[in-house]
Protein backbone atom coordinates (compact mmCIF):
# COMPACT_ATOMS: atom_id res chain seq x y z
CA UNK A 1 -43.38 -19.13 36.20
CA UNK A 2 -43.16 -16.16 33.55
CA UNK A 3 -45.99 -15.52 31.28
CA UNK A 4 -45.62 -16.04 27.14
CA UNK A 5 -45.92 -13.03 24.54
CA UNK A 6 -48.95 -14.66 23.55
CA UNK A 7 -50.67 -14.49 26.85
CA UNK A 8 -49.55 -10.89 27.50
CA UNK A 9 -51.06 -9.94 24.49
CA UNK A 10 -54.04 -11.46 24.89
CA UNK A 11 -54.45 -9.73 27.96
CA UNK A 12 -53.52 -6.37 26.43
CA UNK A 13 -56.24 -6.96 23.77
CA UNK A 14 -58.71 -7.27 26.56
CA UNK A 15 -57.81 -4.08 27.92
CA UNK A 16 -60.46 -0.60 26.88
CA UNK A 17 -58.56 1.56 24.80
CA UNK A 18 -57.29 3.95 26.73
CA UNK A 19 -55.62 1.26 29.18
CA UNK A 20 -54.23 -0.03 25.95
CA UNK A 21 -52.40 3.44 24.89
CA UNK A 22 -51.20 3.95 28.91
CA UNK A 23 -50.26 0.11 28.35
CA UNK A 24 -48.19 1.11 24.38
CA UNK A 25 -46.60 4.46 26.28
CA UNK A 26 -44.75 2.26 28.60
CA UNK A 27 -43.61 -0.05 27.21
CA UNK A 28 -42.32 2.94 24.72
CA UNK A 29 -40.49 4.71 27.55
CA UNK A 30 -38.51 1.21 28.34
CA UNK A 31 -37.25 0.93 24.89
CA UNK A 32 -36.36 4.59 24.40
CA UNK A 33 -33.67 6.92 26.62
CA UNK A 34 -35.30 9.15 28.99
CA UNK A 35 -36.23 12.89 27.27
CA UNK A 36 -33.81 14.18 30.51
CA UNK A 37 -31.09 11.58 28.86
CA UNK A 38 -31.64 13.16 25.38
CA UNK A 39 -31.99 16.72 26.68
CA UNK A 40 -28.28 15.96 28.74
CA UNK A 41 -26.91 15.15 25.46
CA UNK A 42 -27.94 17.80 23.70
CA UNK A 43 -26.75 20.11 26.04
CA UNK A 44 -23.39 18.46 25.63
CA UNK A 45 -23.28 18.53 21.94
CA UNK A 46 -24.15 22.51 22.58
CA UNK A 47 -21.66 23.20 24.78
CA UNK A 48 -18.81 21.30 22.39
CA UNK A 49 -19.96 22.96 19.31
CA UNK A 50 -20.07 26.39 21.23
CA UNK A 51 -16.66 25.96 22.17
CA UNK A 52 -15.51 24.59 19.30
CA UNK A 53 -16.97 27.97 17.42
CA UNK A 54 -15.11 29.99 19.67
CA UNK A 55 -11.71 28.73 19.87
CA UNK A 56 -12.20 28.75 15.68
CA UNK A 57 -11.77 24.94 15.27
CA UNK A 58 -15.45 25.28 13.64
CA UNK A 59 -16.69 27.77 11.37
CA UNK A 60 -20.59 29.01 10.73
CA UNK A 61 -21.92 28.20 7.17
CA UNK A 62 -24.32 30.54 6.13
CA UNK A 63 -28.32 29.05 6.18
CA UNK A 64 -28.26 29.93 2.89
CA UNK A 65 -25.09 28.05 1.78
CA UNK A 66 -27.02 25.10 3.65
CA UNK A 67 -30.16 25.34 1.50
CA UNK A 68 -27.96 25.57 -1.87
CA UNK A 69 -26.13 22.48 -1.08
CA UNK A 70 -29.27 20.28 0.15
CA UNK A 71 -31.01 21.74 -3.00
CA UNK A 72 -28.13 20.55 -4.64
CA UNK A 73 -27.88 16.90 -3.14
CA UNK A 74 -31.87 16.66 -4.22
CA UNK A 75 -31.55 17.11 -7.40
């Protein structure tokens, strides 16, 4: 027998607040990927774009040549 949205919600309304926000977090962390997921594909992207810079397939743009052009896209 599974229980309805409806009922689990009830039930979550019943909860004191701080049960509530423990109750909110987890369900969070089931929808999102983990941080060590994000953090393993960041390191990736790093470790491309490092290489990439270094056997000159990618060049560095100046932050300041980044700030013109966004300045320039806002306006």
């Amino acid at each position: 027998m599974s229980i309805s949205l409806a009922e689990v919600e009830q039930q979550a309304k019943q909860l004191d607040a701080s049960e509530q926000a423990q109750l909110a977090e987890s369900l969070l962390a089931a929808l999102s990927p983990s941080i060590s997921e994000v953090e393993a594909a960041w390191a990736e992207e790093i470790e491309s774009r490092v290489m990439a810079f270094d056997s000159g397939e990618m060049t560095a743009v100046s932050a300041e040549q980044v700030f013109a052009e966004a300045r320039n896209l806002s306006h």
